[in-house]
PDB file of N, CA and C in Angstrom:
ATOM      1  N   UNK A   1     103.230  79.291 105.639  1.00  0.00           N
ATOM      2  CA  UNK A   1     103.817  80.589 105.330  1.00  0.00           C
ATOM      3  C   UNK A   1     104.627  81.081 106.516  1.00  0.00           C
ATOM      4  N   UNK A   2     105.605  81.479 106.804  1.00  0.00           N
ATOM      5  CA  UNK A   2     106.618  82.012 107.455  1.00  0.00           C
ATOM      6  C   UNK A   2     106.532  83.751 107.535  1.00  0.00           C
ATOM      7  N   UNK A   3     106.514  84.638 108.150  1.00  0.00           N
ATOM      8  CA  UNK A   3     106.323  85.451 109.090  1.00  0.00           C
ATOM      9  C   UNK A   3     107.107  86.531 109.859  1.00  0.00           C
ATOM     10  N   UNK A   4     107.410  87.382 109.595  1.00  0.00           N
ATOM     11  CA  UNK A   4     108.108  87.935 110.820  1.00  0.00           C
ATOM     12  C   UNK A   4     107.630  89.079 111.200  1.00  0.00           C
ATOM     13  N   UNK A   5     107.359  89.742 112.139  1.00  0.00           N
ATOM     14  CA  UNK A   5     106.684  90.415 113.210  1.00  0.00           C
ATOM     15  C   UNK A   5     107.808  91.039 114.221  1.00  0.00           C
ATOM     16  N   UNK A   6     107.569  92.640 113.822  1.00  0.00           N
ATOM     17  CA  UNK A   6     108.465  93.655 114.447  1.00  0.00           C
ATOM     18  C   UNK A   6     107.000  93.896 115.284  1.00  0.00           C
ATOM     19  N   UNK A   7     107.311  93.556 116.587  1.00  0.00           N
ATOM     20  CA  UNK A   7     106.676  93.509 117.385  1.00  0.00           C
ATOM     21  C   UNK A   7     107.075  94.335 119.044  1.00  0.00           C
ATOM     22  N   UNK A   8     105.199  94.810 119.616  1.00  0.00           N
ATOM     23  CA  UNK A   8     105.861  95.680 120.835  1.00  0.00           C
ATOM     24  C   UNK A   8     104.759  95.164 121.660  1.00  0.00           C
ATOM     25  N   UNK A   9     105.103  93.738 122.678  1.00  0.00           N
ATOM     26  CA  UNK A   9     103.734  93.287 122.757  1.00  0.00           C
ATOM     27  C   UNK A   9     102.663  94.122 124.191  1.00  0.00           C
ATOM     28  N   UNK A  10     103.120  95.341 124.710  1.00  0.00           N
ATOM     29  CA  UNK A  10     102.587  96.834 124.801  1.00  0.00           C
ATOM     30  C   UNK A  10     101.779  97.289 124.354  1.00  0.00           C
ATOM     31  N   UNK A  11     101.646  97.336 122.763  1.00  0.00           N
ATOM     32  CA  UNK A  11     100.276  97.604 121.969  1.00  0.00           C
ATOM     33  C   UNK A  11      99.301  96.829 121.663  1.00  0.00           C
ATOM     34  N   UNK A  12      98.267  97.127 121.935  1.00  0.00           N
ATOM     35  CA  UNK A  12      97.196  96.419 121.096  1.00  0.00           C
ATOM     36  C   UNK A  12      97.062  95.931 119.859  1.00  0.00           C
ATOM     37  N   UNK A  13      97.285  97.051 118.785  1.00  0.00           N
ATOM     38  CA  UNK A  13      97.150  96.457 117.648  1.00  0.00           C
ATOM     39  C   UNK A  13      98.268  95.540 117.175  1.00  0.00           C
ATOM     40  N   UNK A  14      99.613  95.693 117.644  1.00  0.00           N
ATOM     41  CA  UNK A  14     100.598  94.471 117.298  1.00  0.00           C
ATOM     42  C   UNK A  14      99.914  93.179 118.402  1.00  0.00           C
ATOM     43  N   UNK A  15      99.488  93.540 119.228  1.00  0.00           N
ATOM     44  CA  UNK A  15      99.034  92.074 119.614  1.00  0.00           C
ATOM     45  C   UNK A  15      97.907  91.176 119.009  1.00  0.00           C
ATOM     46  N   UNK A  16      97.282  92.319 118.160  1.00  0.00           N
ATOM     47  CA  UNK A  16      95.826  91.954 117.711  1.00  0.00           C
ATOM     48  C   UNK A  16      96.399  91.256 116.059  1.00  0.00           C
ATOM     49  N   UNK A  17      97.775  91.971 115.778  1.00  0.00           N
ATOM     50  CA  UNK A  17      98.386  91.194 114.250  1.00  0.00           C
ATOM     51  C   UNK A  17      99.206  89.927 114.538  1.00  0.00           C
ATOM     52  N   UNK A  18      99.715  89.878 115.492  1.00  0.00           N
ATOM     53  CA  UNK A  18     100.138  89.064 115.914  1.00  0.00           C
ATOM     54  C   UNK A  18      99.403  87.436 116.195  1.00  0.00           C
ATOM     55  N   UNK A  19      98.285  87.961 116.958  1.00  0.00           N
ATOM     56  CA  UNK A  19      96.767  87.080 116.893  1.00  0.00           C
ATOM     57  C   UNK A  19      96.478  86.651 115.316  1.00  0.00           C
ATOM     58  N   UNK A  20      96.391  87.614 114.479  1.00  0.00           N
ATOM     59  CA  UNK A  20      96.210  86.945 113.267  1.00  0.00           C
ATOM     60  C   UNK A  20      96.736  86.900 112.286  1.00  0.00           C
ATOM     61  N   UNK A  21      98.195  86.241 112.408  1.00  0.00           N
ATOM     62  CA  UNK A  21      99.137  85.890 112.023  1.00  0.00           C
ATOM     63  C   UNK A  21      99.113  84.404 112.642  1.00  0.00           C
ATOM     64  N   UNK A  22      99.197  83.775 113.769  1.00  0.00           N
ATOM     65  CA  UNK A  22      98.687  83.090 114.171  1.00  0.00           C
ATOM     66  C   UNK A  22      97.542  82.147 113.951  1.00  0.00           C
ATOM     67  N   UNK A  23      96.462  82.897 113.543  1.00  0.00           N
ATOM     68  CA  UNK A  23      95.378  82.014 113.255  1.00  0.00           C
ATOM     69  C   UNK A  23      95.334  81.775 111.917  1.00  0.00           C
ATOM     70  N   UNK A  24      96.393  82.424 111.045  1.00  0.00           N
ATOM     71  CA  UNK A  24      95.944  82.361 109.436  1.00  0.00           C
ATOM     72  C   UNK A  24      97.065  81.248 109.779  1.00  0.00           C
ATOM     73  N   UNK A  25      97.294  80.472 110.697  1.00  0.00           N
ATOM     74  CA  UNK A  25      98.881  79.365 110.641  1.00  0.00           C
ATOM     75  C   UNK A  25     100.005  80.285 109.835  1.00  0.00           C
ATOM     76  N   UNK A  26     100.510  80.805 110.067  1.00  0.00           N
ATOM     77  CA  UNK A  26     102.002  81.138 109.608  1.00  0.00           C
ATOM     78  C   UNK A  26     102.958  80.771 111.051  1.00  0.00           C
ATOM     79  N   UNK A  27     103.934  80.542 110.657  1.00  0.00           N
ATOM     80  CA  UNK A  27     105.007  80.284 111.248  1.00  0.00           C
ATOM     81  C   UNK A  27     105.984  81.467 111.365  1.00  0.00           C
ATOM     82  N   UNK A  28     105.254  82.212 112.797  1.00  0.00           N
ATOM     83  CA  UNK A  28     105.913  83.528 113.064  1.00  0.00           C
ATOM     84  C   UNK A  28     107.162  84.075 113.923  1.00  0.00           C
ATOM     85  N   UNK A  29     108.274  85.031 113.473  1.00  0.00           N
ATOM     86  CA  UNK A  29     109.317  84.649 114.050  1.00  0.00           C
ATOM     87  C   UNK A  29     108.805  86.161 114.910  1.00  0.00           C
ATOM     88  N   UNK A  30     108.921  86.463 115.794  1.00  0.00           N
ATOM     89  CA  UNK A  30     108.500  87.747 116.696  1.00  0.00           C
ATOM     90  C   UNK A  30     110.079  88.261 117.089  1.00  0.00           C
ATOM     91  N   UNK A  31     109.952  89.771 116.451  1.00  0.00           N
ATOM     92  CA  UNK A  31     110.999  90.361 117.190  1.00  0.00           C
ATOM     93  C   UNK A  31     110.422  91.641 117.826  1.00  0.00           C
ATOM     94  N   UNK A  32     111.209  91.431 119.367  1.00  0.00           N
ATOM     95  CA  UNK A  32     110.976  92.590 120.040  1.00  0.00           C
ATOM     96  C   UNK A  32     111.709  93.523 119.731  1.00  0.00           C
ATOM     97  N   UNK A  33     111.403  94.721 118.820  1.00  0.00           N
ATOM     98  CA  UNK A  33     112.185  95.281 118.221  1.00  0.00           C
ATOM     99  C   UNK A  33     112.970  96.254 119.149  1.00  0.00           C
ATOM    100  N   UNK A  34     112.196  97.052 120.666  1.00  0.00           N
ATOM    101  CA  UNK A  34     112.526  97.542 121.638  1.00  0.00           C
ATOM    102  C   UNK A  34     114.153  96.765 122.537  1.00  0.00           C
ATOM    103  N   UNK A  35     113.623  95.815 122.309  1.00  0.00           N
ATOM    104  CA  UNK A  35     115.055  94.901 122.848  1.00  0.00           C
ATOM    105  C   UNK A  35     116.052  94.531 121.828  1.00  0.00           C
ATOM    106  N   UNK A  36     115.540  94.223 120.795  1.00  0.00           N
ATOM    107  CA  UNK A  36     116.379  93.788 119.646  1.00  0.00           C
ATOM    108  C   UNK A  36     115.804  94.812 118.325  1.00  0.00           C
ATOM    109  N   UNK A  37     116.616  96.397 118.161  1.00  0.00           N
ATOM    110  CA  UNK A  37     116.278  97.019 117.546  1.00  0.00           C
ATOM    111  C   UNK A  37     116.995  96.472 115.500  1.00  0.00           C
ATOM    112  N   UNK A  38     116.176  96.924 114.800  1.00  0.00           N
ATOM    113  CA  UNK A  38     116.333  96.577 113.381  1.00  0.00           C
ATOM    114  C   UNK A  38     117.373  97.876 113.035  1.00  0.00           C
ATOM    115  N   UNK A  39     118.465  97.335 112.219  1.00  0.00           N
ATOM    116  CA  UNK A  39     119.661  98.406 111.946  1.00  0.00           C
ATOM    117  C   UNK A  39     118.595  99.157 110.874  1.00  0.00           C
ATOM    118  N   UNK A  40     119.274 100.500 110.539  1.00  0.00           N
ATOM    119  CA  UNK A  40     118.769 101.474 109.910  1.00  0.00           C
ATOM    120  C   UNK A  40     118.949 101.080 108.020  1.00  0.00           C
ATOM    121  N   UNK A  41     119.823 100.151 108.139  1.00  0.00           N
ATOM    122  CA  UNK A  41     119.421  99.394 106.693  1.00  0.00           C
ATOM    123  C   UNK A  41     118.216  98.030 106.699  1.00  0.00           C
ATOM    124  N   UNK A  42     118.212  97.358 107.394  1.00  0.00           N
ATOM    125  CA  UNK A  42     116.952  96.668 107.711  1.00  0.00           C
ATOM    126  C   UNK A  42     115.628  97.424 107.644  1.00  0.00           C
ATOM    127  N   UNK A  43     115.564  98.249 108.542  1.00  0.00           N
ATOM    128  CA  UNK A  43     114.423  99.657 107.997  1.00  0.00           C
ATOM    129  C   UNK A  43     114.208 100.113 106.745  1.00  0.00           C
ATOM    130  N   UNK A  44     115.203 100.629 105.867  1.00  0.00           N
ATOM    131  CA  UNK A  44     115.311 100.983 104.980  1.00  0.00           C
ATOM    132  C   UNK A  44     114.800  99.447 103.899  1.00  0.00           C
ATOM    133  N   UNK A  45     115.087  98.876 103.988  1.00  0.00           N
ATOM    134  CA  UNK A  45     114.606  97.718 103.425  1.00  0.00           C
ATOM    135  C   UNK A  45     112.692  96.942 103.571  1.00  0.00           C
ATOM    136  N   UNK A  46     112.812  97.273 104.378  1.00  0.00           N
ATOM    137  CA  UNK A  46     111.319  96.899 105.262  1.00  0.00           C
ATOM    138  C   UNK A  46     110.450  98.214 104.546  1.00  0.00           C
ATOM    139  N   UNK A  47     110.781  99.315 105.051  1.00  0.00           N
ATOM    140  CA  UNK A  47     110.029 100.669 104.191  1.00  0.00           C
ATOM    141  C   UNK A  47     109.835 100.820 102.716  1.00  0.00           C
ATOM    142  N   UNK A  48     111.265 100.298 101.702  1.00  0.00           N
ATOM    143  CA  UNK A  48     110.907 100.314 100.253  1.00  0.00           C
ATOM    144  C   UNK A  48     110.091  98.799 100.045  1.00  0.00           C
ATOM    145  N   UNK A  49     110.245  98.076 100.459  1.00  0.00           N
ATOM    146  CA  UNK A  49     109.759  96.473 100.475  1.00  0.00           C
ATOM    147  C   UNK A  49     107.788  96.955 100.679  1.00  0.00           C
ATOM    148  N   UNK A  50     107.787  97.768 101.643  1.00  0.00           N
ATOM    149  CA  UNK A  50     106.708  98.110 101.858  1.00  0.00           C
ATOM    150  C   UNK A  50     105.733  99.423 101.433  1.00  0.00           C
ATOM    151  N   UNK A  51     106.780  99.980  99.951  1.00  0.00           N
ATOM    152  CA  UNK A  51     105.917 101.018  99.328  1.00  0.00           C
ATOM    153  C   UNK A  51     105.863 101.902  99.879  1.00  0.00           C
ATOM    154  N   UNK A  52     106.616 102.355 101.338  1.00  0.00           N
ATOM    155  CA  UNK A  52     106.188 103.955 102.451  1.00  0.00           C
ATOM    156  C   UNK A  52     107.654 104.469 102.682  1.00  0.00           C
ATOM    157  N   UNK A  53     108.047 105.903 102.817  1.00  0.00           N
ATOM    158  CA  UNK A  53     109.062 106.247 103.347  1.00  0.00           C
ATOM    159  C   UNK A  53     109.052 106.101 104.955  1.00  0.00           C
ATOM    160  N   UNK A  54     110.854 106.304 105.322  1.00  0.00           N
ATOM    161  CA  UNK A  54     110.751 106.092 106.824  1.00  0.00           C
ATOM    162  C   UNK A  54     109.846 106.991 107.354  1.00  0.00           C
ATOM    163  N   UNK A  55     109.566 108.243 107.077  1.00  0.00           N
ATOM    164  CA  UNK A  55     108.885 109.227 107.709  1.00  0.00           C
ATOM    165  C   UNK A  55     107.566 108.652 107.824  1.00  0.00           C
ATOM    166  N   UNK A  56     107.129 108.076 106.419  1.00  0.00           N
ATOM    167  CA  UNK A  56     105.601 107.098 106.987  1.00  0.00           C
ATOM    168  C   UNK A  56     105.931 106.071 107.775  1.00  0.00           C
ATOM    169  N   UNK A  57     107.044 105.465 108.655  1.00  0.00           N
ATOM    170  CA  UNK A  57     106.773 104.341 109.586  1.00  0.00           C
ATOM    171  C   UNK A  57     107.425 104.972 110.983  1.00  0.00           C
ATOM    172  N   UNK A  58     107.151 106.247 110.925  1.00  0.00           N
ATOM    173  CA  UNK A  58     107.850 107.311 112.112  1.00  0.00           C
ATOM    174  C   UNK A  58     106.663 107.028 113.226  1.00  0.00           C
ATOM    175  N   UNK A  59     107.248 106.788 114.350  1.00  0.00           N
ATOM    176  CA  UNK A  59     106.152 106.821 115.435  1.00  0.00           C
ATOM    177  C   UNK A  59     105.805 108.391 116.168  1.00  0.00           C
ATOM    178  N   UNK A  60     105.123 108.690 115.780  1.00  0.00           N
ATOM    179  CA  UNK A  60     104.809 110.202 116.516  1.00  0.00           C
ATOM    180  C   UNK A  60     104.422 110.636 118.012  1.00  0.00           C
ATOM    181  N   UNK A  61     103.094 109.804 118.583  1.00  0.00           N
ATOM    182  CA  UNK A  61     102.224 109.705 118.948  1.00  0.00           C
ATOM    183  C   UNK A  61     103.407 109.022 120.198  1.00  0.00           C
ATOM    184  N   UNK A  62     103.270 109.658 121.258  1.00  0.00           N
ATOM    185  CA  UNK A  62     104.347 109.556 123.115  1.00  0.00           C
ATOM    186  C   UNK A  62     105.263 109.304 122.714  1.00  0.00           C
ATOM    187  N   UNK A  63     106.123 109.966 121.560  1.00  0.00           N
ATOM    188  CA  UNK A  63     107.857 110.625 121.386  1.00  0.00           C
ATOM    189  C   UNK A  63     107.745 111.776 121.043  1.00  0.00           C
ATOM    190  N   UNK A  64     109.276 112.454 120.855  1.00  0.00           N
ATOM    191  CA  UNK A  64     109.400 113.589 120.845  1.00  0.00           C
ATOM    192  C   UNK A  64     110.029 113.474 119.264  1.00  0.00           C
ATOM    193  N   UNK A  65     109.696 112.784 118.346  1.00  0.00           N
ATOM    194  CA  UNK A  65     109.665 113.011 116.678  1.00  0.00           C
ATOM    195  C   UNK A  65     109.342 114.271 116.332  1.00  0.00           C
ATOM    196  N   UNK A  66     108.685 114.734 116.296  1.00  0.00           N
ATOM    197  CA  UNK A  66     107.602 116.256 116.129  1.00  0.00           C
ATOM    198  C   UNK A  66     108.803 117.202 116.504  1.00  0.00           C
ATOM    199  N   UNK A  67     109.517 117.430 117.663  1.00  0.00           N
ATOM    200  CA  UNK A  67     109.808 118.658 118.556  1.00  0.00           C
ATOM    201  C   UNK A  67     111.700 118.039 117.916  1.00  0.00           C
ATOM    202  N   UNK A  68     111.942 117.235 117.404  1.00  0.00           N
ATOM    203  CA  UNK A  68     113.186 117.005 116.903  1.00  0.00           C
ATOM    204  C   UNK A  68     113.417 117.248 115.180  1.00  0.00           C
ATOM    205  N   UNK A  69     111.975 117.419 114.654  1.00  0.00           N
ATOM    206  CA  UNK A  69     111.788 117.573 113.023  1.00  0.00           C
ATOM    207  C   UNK A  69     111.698 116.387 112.142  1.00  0.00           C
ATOM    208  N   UNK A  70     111.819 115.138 112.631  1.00  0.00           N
ATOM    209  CA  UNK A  70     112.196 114.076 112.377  1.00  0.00           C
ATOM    210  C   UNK A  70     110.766 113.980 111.111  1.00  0.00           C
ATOM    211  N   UNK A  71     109.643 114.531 111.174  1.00  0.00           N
ATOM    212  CA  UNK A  71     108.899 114.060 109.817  1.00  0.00           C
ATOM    213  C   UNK A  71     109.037 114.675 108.760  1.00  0.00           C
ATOM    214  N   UNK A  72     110.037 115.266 109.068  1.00  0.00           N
ATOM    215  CA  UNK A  72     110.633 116.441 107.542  1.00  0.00           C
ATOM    216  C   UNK A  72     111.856 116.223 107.496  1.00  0.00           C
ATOM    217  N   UNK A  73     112.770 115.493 108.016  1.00  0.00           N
ATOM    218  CA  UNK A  73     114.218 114.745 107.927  1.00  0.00           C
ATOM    219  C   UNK A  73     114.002 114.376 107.072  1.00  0.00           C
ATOM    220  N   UNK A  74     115.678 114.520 106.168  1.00  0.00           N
ATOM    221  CA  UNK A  74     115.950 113.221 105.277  1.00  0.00           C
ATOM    222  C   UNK A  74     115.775 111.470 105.860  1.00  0.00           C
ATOM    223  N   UNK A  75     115.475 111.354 104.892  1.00  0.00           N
ATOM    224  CA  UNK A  75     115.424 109.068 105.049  1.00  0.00           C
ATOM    225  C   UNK A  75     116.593 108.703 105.979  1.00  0.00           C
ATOM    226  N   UNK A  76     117.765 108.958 105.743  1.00  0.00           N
ATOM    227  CA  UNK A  76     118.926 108.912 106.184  1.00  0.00           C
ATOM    228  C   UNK A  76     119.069 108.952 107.771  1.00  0.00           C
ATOM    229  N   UNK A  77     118.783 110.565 108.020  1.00  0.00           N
ATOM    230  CA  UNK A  77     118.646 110.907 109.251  1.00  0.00           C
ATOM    231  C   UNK A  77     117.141 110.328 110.080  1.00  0.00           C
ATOM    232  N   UNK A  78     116.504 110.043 109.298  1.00  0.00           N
ATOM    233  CA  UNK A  78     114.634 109.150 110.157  1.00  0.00           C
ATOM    234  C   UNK A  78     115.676 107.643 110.353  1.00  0.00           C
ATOM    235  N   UNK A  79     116.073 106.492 109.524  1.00  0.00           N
ATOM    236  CA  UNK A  79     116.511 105.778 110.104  1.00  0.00           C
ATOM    237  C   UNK A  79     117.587 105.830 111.164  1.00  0.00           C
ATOM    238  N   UNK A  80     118.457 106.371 110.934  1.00  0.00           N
ATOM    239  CA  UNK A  80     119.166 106.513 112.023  1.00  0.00           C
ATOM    240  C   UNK A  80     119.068 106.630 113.390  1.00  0.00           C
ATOM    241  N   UNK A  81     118.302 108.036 113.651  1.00  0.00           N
ATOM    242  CA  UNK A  81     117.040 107.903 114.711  1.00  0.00           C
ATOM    243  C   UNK A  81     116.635 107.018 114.884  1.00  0.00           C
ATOM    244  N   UNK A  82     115.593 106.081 114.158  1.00  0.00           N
ATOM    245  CA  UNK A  82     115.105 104.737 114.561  1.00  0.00           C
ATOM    246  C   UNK A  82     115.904 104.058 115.193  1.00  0.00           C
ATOM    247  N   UNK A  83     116.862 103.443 114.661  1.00  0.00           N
ATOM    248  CA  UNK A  83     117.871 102.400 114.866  1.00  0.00           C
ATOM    249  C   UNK A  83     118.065 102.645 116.570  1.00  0.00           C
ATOM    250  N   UNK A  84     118.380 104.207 116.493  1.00  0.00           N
ATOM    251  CA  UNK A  84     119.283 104.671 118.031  1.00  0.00           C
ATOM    252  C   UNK A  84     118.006 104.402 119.174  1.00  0.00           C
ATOM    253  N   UNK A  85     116.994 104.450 118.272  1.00  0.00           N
ATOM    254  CA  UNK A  85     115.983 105.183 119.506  1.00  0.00           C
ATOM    255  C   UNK A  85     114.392 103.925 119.058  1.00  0.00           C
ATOM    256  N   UNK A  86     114.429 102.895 118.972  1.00  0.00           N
ATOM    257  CA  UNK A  86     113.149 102.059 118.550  1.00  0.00           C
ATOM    258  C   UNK A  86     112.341 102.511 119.258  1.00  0.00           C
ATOM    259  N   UNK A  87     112.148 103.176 119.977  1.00  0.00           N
ATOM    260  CA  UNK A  87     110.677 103.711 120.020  1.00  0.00           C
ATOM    261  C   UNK A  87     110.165 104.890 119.013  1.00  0.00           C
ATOM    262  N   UNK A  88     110.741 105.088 118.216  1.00  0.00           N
ATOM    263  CA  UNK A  88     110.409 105.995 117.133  1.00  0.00           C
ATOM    264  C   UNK A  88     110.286 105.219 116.040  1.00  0.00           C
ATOM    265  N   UNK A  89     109.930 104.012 116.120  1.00  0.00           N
ATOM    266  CA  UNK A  89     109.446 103.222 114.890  1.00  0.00           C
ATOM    267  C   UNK A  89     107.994 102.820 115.045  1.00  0.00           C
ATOM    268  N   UNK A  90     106.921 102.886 114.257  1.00  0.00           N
ATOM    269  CA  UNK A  90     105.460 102.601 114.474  1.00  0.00           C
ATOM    270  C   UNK A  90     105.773 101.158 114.581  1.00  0.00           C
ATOM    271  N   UNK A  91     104.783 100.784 114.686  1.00  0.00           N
ATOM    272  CA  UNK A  91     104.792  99.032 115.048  1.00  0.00           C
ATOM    273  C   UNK A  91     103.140  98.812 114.645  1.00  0.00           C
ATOM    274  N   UNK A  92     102.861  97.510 114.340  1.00  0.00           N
ATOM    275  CA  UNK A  92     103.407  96.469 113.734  1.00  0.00           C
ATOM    276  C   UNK A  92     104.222  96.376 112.716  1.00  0.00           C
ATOM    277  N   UNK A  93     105.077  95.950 112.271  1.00  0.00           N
ATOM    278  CA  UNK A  93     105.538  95.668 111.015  1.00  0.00           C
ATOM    279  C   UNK A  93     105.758  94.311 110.523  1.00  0.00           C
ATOM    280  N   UNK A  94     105.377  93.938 109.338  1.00  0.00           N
ATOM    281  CA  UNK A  94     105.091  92.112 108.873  1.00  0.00           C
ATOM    282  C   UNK A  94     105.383  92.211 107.763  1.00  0.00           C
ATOM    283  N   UNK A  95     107.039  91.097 107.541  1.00  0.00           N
ATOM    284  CA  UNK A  95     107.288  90.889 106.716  1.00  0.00           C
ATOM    285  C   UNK A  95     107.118  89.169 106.420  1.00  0.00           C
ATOM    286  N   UNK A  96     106.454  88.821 104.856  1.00  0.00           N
ATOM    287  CA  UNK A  96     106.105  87.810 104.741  1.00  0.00           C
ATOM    288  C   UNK A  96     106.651  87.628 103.380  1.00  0.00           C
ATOM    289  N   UNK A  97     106.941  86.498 102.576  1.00  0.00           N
ATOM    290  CA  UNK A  97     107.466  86.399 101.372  1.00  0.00           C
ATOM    291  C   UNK A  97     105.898  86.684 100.043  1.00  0.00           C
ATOM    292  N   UNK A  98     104.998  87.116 100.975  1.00  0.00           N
ATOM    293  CA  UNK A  98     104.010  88.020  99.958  1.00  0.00           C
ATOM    294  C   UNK A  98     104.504  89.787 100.148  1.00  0.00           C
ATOM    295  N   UNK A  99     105.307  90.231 100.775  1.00  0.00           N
ATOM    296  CA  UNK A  99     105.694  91.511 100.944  1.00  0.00           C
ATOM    297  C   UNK A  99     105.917  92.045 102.299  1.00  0.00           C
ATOM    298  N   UNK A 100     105.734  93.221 102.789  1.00  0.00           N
ATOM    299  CA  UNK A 100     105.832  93.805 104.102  1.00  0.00           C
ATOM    300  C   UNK A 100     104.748  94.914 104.185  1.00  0.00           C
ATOM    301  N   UNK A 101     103.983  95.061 105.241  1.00  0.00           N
ATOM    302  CA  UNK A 101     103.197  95.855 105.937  1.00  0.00           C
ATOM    303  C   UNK A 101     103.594  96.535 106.861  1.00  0.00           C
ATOM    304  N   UNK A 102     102.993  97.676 106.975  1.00  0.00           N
ATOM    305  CA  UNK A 102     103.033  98.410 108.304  1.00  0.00           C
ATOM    306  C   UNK A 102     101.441  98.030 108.815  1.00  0.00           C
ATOM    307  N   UNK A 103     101.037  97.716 109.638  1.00  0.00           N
ATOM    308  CA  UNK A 103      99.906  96.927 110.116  1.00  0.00           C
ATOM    309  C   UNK A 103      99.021  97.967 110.845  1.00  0.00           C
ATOM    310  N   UNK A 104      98.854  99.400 110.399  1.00  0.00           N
ATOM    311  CA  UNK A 104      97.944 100.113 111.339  1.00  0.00           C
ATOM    312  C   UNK A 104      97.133 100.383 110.274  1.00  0.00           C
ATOM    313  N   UNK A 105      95.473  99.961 110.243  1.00  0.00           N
ATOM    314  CA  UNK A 105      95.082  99.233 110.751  1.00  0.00           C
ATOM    315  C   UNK A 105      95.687  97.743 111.123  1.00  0.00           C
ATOM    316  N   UNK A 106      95.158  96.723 111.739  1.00  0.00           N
ATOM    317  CA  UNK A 106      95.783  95.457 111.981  1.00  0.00           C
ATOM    318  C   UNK A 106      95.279  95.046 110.832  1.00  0.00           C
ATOM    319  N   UNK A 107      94.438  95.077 109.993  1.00  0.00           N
ATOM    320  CA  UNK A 107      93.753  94.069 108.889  1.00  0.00           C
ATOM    321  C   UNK A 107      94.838  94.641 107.771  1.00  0.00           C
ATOM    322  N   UNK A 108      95.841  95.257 107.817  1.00  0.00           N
ATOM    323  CA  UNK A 108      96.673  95.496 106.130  1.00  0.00           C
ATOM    324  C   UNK A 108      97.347  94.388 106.000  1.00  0.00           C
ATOM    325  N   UNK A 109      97.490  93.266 107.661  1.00  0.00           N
ATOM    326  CA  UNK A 109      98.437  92.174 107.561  1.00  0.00           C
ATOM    327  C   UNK A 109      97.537  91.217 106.939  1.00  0.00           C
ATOM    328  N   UNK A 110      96.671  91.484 105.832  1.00  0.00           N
ATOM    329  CA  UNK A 110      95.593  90.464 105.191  1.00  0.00           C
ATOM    330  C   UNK A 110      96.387  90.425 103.814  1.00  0.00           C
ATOM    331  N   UNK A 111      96.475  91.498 103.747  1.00  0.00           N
ATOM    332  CA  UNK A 111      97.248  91.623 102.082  1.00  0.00           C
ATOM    333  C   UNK A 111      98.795  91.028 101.798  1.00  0.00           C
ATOM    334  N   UNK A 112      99.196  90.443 102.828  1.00  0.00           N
ATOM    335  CA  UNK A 112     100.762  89.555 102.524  1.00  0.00           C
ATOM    336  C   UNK A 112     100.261  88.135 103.452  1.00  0.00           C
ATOM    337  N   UNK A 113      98.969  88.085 103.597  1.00  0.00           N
ATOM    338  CA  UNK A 113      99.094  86.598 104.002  1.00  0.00           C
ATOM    339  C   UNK A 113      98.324  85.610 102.729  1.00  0.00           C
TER     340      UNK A 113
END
């Protein structure tokens, strides 16, 4: 199974999906999304693929999302942001040809492997 992993290897829990992604053997392509950010249609794709709006894959928690309004933005304006600014994207994210996850907990990456 083949793999890809929006990855921040900084966090724990992307390192901990990452780990088991790995051990279930998939053949994982890792992007550092911080260095190599996902365009705001890639997002948009990854988010409906994955059943959540951008505002559910908004990173809150040490950005300033909150104090900019960004979880009550239109879709439009949340990717965009993302795109400009990848640290305002939660992480893990795993896309597999069983679907895409947002991986918080790390065990949701059970349900597309």
């Amino acid at each position: 199974m083949k793999a890809t992993i929006w990855h921040n290897p900084a966090c724990g829990t992307s390192r901990n999906t990452l780990a088991m992604l790995t051990e279930a053997g998939a053949e994982v392509t890792v992007v550092e999304y911080l260095k190599t950010p996902p365009s705001a249609d890639k997002l948009a794709q990854l988010y409906r693929d994955a059943g959540i709006t951008p505002q559910q894959g908004l990173r809150t928690k040490g950005t300033d999302a909150e104090e900019r309004g960004l979880p009550q933005a239109d879709d439009a304006t949340v990717l965009a942001a993302m795109a400009a600014e990848p640290k305002l994207i939660e992480r893990p994210l795993v896309e597999t040809d069983k679907g895409v996850r947002l991986c918080r907990p790390k065990e949701k990456v059970l349900e597309i492997l």
